[in-house]
PDB file of N, CA and C in Angstrom:
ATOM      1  N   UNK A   1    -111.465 -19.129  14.509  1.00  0.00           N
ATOM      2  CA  UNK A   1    -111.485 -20.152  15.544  1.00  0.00           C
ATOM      3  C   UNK A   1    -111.079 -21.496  14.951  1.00  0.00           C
ATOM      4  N   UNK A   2    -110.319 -22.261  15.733  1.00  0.00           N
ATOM      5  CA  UNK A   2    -109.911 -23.695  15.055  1.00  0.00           C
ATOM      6  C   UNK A   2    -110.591 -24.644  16.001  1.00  0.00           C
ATOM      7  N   UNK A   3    -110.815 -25.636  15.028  1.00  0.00           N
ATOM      8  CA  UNK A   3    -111.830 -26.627  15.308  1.00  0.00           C
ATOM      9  C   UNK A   3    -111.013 -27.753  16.528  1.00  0.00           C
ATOM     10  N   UNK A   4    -111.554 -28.741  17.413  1.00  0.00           N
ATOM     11  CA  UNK A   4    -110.873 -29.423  18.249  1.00  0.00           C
ATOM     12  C   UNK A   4    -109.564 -30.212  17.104  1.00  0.00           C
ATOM     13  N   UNK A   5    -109.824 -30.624  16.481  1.00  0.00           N
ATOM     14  CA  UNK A   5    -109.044 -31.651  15.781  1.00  0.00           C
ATOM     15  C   UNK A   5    -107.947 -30.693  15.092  1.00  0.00           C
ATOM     16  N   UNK A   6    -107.962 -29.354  14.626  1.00  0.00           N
ATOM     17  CA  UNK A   6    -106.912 -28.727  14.835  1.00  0.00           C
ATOM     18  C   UNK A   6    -105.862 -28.186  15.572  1.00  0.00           C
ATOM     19  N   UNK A   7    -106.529 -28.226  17.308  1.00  0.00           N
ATOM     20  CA  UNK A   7    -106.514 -27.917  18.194  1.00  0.00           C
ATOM     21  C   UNK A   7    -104.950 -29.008  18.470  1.00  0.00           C
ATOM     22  N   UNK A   8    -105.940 -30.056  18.028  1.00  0.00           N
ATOM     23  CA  UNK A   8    -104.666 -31.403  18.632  1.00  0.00           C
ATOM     24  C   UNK A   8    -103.618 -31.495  17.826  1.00  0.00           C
ATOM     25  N   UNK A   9    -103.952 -31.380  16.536  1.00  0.00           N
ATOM     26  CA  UNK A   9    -102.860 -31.428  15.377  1.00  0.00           C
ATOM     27  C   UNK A   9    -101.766 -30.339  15.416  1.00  0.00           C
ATOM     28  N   UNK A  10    -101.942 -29.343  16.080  1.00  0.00           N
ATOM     29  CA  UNK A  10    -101.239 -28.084  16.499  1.00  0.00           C
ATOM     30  C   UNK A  10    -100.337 -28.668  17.641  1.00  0.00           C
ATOM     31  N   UNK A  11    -101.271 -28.977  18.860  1.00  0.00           N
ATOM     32  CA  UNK A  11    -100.155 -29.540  20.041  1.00  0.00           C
ATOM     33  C   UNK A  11     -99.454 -30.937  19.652  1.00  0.00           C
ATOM     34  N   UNK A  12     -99.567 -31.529  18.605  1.00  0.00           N
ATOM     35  CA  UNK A  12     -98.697 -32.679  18.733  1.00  0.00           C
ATOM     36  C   UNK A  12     -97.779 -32.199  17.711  1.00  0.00           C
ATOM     37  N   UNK A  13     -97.918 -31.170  17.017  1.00  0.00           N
ATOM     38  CA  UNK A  13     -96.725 -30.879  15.989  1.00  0.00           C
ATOM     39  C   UNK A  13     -95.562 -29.974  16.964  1.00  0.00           C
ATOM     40  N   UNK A  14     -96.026 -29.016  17.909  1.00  0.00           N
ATOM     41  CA  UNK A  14     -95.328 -28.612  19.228  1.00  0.00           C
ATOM     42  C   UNK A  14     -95.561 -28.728  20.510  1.00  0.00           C
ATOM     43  N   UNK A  15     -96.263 -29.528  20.646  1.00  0.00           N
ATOM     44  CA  UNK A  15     -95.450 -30.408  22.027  1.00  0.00           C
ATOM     45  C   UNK A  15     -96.079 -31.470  22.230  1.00  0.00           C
ATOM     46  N   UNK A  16     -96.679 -31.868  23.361  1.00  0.00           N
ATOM     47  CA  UNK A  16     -96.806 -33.521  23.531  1.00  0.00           C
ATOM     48  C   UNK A  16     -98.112 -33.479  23.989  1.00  0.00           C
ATOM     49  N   UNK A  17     -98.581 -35.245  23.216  1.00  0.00           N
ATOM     50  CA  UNK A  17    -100.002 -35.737  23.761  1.00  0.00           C
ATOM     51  C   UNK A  17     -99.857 -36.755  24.049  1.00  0.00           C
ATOM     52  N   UNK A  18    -100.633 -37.072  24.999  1.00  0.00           N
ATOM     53  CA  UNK A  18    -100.703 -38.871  25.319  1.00  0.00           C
ATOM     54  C   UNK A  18    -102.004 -39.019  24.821  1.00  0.00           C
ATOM     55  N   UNK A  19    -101.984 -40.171  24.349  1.00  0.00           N
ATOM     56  CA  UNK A  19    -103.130 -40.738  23.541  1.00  0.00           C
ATOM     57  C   UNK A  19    -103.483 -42.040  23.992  1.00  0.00           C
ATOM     58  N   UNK A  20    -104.991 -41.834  23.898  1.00  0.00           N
ATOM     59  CA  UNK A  20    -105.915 -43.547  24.630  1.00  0.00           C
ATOM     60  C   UNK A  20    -106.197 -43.270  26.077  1.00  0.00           C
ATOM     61  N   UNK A  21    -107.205 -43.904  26.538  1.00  0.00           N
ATOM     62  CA  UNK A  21    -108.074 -43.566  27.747  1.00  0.00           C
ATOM     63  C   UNK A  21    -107.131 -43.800  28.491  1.00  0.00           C
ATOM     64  N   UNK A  22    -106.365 -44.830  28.784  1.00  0.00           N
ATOM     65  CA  UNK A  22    -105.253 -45.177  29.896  1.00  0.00           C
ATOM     66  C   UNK A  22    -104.168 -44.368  30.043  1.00  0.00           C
ATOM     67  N   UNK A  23    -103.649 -43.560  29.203  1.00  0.00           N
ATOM     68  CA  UNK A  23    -103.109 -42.589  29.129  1.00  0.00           C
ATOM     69  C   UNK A  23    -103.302 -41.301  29.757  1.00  0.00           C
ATOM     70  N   UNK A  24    -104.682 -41.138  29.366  1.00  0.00           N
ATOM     71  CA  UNK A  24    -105.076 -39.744  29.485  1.00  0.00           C
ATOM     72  C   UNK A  24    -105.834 -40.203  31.099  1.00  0.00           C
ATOM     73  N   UNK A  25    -106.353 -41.014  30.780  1.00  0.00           N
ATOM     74  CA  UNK A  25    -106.567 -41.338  33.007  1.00  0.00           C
ATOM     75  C   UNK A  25    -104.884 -40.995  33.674  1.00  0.00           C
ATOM     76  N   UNK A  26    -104.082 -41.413  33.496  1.00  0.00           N
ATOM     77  CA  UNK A  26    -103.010 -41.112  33.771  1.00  0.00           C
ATOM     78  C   UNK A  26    -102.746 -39.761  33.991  1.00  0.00           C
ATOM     79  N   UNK A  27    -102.279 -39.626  33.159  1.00  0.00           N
ATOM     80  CA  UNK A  27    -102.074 -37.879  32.753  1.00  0.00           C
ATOM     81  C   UNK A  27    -103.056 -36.845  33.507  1.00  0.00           C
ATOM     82  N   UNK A  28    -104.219 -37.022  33.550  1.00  0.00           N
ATOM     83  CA  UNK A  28    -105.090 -36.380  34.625  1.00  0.00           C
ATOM     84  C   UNK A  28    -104.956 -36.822  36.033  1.00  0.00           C
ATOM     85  N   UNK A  29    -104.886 -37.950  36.545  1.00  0.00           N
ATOM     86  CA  UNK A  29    -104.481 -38.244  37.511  1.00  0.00           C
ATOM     87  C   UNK A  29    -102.898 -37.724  38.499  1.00  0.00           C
ATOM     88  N   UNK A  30    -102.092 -37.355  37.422  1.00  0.00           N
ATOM     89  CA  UNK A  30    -100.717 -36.879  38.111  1.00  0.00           C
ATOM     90  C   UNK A  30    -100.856 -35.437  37.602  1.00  0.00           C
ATOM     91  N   UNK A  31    -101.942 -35.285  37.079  1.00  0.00           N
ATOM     92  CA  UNK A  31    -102.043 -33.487  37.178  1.00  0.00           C
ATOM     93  C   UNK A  31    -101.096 -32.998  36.314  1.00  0.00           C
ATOM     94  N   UNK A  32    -100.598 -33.368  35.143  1.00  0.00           N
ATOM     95  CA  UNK A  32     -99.785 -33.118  33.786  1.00  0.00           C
ATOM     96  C   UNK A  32    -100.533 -32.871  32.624  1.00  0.00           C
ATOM     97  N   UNK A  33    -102.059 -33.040  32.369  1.00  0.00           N
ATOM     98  CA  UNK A  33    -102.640 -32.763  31.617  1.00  0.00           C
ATOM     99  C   UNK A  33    -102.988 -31.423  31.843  1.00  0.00           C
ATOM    100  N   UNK A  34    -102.658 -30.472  30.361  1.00  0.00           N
ATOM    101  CA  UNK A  34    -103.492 -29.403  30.118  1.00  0.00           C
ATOM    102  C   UNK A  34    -104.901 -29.276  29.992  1.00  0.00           C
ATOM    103  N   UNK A  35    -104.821 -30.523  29.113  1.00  0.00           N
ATOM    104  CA  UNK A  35    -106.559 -29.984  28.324  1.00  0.00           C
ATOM    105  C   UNK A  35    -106.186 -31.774  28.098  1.00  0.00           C
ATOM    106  N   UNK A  36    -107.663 -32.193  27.687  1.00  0.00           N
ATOM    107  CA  UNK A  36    -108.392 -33.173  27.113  1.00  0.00           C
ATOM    108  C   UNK A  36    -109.584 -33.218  26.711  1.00  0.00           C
ATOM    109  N   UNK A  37    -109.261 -34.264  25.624  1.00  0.00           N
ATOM    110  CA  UNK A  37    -110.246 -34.151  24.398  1.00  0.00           C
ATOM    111  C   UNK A  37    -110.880 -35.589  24.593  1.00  0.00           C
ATOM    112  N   UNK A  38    -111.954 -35.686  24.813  1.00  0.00           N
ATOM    113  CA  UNK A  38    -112.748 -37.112  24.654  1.00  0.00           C
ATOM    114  C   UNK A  38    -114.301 -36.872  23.656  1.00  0.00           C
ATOM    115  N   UNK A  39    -113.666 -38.476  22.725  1.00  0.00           N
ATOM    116  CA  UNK A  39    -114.828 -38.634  21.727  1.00  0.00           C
ATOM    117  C   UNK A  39    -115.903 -38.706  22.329  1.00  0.00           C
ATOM    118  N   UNK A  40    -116.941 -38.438  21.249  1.00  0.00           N
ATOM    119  CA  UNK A  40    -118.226 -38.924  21.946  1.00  0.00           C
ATOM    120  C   UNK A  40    -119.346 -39.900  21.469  1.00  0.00           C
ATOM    121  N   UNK A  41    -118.274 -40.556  20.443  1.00  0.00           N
ATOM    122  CA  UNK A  41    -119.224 -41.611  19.913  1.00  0.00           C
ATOM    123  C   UNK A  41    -118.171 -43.089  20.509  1.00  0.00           C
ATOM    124  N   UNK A  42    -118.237 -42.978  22.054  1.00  0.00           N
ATOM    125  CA  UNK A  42    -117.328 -44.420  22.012  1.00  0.00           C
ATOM    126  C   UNK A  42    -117.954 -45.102  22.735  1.00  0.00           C
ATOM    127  N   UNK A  43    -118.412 -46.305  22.366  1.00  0.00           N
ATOM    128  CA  UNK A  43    -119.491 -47.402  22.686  1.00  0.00           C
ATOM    129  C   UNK A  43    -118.203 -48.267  23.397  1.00  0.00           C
ATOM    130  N   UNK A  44    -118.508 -49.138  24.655  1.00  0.00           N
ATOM    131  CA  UNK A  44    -119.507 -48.637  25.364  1.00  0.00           C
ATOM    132  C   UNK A  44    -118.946 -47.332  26.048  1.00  0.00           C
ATOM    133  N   UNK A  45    -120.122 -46.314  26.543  1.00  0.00           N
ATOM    134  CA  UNK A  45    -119.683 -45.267  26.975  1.00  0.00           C
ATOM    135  C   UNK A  45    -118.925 -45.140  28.484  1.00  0.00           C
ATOM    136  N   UNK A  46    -119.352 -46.002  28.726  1.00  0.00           N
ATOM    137  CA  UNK A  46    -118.354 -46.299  30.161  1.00  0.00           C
ATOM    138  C   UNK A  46    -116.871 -46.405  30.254  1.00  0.00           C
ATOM    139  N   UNK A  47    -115.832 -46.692  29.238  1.00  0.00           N
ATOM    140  CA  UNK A  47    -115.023 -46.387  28.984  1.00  0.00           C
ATOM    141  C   UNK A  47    -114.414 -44.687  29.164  1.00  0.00           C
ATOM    142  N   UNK A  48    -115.183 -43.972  28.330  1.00  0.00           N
ATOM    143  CA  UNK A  48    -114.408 -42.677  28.987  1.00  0.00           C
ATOM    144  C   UNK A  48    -115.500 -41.863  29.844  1.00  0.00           C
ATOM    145  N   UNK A  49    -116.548 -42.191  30.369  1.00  0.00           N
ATOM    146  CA  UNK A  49    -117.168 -41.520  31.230  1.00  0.00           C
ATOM    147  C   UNK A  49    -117.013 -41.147  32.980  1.00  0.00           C
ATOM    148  N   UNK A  50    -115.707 -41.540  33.000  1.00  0.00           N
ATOM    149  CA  UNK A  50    -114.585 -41.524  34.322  1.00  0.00           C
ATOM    150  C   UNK A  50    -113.884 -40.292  34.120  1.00  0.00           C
ATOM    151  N   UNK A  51    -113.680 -39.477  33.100  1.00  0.00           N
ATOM    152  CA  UNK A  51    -112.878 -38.480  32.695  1.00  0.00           C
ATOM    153  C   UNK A  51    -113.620 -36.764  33.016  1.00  0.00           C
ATOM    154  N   UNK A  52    -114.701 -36.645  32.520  1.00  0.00           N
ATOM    155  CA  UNK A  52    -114.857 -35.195  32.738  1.00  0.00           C
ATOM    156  C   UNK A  52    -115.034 -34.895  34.094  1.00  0.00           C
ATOM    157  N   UNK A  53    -115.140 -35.927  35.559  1.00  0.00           N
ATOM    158  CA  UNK A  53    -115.159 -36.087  36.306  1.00  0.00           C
ATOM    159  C   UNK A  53    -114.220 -35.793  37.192  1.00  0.00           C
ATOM    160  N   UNK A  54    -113.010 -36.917  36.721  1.00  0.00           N
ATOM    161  CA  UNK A  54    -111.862 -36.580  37.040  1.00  0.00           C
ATOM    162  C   UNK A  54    -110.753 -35.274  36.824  1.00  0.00           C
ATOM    163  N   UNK A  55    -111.302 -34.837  35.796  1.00  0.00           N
ATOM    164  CA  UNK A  55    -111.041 -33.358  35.348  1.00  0.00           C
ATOM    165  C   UNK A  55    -111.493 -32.453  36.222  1.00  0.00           C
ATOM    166  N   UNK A  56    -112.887 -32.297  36.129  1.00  0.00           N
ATOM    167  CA  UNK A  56    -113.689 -31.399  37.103  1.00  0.00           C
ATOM    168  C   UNK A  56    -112.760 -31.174  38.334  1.00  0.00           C
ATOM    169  N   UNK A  57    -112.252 -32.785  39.161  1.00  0.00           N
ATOM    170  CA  UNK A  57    -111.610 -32.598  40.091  1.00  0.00           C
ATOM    171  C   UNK A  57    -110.480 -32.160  40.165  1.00  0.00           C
ATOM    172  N   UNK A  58    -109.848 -32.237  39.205  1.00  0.00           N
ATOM    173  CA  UNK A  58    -107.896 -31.700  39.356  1.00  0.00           C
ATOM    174  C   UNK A  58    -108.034 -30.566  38.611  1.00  0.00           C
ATOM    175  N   UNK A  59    -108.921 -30.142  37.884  1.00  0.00           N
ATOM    176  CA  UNK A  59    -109.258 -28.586  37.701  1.00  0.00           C
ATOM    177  C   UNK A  59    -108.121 -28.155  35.846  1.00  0.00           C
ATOM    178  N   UNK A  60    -108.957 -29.361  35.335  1.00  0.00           N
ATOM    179  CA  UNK A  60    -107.987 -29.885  33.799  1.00  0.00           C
ATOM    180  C   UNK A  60    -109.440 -29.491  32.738  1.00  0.00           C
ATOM    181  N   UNK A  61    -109.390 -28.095  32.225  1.00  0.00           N
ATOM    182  CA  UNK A  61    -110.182 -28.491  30.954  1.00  0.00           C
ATOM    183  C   UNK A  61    -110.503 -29.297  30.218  1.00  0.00           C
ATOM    184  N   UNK A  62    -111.213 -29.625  29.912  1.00  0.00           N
ATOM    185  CA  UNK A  62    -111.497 -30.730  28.683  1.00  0.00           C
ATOM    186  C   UNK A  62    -112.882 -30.446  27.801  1.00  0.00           C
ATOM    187  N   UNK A  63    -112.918 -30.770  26.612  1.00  0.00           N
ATOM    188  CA  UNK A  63    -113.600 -30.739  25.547  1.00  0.00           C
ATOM    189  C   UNK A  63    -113.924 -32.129  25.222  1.00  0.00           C
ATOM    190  N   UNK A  64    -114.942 -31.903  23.813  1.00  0.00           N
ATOM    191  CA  UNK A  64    -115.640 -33.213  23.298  1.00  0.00           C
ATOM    192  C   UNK A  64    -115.384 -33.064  21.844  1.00  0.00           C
ATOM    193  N   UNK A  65    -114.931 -34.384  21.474  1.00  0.00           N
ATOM    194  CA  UNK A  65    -115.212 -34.549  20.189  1.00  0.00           C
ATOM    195  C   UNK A  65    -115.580 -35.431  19.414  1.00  0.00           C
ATOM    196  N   UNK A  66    -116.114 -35.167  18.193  1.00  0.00           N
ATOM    197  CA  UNK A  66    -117.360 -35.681  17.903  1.00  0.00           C
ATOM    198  C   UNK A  66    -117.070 -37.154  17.703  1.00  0.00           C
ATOM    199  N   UNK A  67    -115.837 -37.467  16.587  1.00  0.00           N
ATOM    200  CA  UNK A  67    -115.229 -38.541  16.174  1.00  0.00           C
ATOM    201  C   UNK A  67    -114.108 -39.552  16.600  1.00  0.00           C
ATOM    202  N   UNK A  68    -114.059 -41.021  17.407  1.00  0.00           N
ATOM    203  CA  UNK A  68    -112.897 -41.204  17.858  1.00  0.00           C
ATOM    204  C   UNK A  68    -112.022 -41.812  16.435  1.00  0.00           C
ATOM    205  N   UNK A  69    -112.518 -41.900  14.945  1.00  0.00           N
ATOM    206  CA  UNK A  69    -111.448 -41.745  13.999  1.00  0.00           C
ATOM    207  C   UNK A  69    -110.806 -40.843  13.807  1.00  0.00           C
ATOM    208  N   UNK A  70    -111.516 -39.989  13.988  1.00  0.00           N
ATOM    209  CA  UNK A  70    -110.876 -38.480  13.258  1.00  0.00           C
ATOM    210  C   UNK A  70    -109.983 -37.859  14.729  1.00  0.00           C
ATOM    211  N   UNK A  71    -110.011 -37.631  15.909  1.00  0.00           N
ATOM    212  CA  UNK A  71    -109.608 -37.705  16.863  1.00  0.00           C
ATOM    213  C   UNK A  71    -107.996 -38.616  16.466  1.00  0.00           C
ATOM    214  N   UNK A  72    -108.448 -39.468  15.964  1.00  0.00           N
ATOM    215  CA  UNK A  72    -107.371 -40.452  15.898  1.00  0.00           C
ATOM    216  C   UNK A  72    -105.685 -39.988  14.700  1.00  0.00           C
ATOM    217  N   UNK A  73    -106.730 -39.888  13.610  1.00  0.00           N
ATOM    218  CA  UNK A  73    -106.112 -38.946  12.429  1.00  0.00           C
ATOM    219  C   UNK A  73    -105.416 -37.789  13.150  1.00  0.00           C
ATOM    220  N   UNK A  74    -106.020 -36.563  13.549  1.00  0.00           N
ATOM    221  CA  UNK A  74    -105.751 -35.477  14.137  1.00  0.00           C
ATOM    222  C   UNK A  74    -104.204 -35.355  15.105  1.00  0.00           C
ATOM    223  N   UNK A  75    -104.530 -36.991  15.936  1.00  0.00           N
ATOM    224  CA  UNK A  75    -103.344 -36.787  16.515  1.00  0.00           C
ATOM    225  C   UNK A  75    -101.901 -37.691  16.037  1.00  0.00           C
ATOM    226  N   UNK A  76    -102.320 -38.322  14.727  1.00  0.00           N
ATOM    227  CA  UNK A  76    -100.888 -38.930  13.878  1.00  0.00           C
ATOM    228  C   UNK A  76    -100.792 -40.164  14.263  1.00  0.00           C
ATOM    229  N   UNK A  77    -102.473 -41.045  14.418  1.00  0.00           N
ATOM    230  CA  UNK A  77    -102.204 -42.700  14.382  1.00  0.00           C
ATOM    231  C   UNK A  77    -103.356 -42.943  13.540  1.00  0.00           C
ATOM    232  N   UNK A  78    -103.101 -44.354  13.072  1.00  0.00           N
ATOM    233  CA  UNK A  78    -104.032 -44.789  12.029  1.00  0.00           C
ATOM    234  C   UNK A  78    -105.103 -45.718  12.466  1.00  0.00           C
ATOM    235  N   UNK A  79    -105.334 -45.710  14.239  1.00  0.00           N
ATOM    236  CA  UNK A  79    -106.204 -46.567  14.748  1.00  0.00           C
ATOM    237  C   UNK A  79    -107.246 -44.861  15.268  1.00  0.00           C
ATOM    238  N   UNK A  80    -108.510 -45.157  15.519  1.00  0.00           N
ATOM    239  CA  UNK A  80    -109.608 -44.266  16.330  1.00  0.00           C
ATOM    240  C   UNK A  80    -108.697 -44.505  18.218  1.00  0.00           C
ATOM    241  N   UNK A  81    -109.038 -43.245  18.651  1.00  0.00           N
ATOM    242  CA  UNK A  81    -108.533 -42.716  19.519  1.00  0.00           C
ATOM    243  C   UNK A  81    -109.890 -42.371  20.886  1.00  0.00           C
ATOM    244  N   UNK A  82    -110.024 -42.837  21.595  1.00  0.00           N
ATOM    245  CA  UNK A  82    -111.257 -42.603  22.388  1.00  0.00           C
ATOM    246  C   UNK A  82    -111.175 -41.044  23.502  1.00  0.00           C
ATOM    247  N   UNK A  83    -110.106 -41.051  23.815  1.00  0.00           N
ATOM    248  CA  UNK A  83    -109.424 -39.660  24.611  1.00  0.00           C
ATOM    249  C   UNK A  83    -108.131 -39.215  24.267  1.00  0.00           C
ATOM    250  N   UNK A  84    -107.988 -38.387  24.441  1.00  0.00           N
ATOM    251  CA  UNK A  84    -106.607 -38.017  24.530  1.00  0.00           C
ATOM    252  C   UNK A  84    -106.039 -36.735  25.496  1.00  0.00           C
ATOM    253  N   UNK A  85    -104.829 -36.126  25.981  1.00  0.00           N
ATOM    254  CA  UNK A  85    -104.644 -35.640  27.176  1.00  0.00           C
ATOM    255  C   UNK A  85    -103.184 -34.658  26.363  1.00  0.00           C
ATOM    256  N   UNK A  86    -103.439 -33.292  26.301  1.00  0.00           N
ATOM    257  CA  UNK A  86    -102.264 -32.763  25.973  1.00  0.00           C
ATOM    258  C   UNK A  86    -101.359 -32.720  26.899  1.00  0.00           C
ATOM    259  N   UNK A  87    -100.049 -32.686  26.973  1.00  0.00           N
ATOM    260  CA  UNK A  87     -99.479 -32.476  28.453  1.00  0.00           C
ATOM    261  C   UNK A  87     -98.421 -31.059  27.967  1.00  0.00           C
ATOM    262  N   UNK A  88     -98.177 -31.096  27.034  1.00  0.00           N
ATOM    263  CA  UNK A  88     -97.452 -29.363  26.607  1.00  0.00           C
ATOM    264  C   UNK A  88     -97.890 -29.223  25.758  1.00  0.00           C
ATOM    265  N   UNK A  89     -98.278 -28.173  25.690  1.00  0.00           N
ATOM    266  CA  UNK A  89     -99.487 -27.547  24.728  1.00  0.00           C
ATOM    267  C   UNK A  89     -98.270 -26.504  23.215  1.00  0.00           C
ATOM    268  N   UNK A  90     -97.751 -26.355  23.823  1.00  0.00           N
ATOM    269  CA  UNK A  90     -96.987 -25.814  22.550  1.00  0.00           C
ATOM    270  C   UNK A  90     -97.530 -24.243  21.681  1.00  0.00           C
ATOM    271  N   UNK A  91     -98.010 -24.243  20.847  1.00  0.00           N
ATOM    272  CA  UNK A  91     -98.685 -23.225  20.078  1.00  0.00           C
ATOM    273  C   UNK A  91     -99.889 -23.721  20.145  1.00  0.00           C
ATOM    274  N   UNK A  92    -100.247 -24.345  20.632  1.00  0.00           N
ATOM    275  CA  UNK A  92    -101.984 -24.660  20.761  1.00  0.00           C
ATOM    276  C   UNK A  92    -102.632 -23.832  22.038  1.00  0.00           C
ATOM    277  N   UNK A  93    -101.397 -23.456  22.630  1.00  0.00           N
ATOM    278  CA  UNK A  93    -102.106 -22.927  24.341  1.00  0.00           C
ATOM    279  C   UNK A  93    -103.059 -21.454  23.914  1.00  0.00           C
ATOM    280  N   UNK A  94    -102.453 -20.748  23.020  1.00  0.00           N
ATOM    281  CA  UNK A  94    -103.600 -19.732  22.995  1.00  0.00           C
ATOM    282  C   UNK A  94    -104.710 -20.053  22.415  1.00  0.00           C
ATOM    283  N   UNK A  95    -105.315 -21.069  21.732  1.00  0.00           N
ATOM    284  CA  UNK A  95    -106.540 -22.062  21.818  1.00  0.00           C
ATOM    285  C   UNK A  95    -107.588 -22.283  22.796  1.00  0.00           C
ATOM    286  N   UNK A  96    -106.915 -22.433  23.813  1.00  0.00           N
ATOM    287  CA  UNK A  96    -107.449 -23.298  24.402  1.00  0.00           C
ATOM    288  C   UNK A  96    -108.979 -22.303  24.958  1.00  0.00           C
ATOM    289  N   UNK A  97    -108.583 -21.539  25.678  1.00  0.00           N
ATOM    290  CA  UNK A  97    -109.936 -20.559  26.221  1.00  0.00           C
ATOM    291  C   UNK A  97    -110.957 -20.765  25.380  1.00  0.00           C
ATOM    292  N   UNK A  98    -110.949 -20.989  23.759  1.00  0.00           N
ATOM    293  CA  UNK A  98    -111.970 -20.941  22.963  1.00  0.00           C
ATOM    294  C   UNK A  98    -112.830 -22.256  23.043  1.00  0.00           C
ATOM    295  N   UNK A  99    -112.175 -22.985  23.965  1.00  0.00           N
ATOM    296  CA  UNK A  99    -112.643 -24.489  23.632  1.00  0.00           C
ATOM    297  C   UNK A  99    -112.719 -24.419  25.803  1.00  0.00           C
ATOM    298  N   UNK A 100    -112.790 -23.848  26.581  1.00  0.00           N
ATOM    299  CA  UNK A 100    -113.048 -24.265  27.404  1.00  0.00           C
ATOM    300  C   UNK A 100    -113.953 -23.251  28.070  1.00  0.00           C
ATOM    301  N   UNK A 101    -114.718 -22.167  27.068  1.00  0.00           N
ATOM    302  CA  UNK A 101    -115.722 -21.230  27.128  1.00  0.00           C
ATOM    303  C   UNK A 101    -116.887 -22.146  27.258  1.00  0.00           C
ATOM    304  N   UNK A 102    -116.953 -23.010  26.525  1.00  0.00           N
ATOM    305  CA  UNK A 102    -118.129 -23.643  25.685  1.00  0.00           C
ATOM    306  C   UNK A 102    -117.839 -25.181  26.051  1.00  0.00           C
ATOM    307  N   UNK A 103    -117.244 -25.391  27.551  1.00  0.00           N
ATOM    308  CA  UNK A 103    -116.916 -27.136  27.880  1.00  0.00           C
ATOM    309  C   UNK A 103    -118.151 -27.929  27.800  1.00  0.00           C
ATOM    310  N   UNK A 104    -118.505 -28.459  28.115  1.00  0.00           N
ATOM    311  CA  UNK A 104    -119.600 -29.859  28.070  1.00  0.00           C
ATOM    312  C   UNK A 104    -119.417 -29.697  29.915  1.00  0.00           C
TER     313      UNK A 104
END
């Protein structure tokens, strides 16, 4: 099993992520997101607590992860990353079930 942060490092090496809450509100909103990943240490939490919500509703998996540095690393920037929103999953798609067995 691969961990979330491999998960992402996989889809951004074959295919595409949008990265940062405004993004990934986006991306869920026009129903282009596969999957999303939101940290869970991001103060204040109101920032991404609009998301598993909005997911729930357009019917978009999403997961949690633990770190928005490492989140950040994972997906190939050198700032912490609070969400992020795959939109082609690439070789990450057979992943995904393992990570949306066990959603939050």
């Amino acid at each position: 099993m691969v961990s979330v942060y491999e998960l992402v490092e996989l889809a951004k090496k074959t295919g595409k992520i949008e990265k940062g809450t405004n993004e990934t509100t986006k991306a869920v909103e026009r129903k282009v997101a596969k999957f999303v990943v939101i940290a869970e240490d991001v103060n204040p939490k109101e920032l991404t607590q609009h998301l598993p919500k909005l997911c729930d509703e357009a019917g978009i998996p999403y997961t949690t992860a633990d770190s928005r540095k490492k989140l950040g690393v994972s997906v190939g920037i050198n700032v912490p990353t609070a969400a992020l929103a795959i939109v082609e999953a690439g070789d990450a798609q057979k992943h995904f079930a393992e990570f949306t067995k066990k959603k939050k």
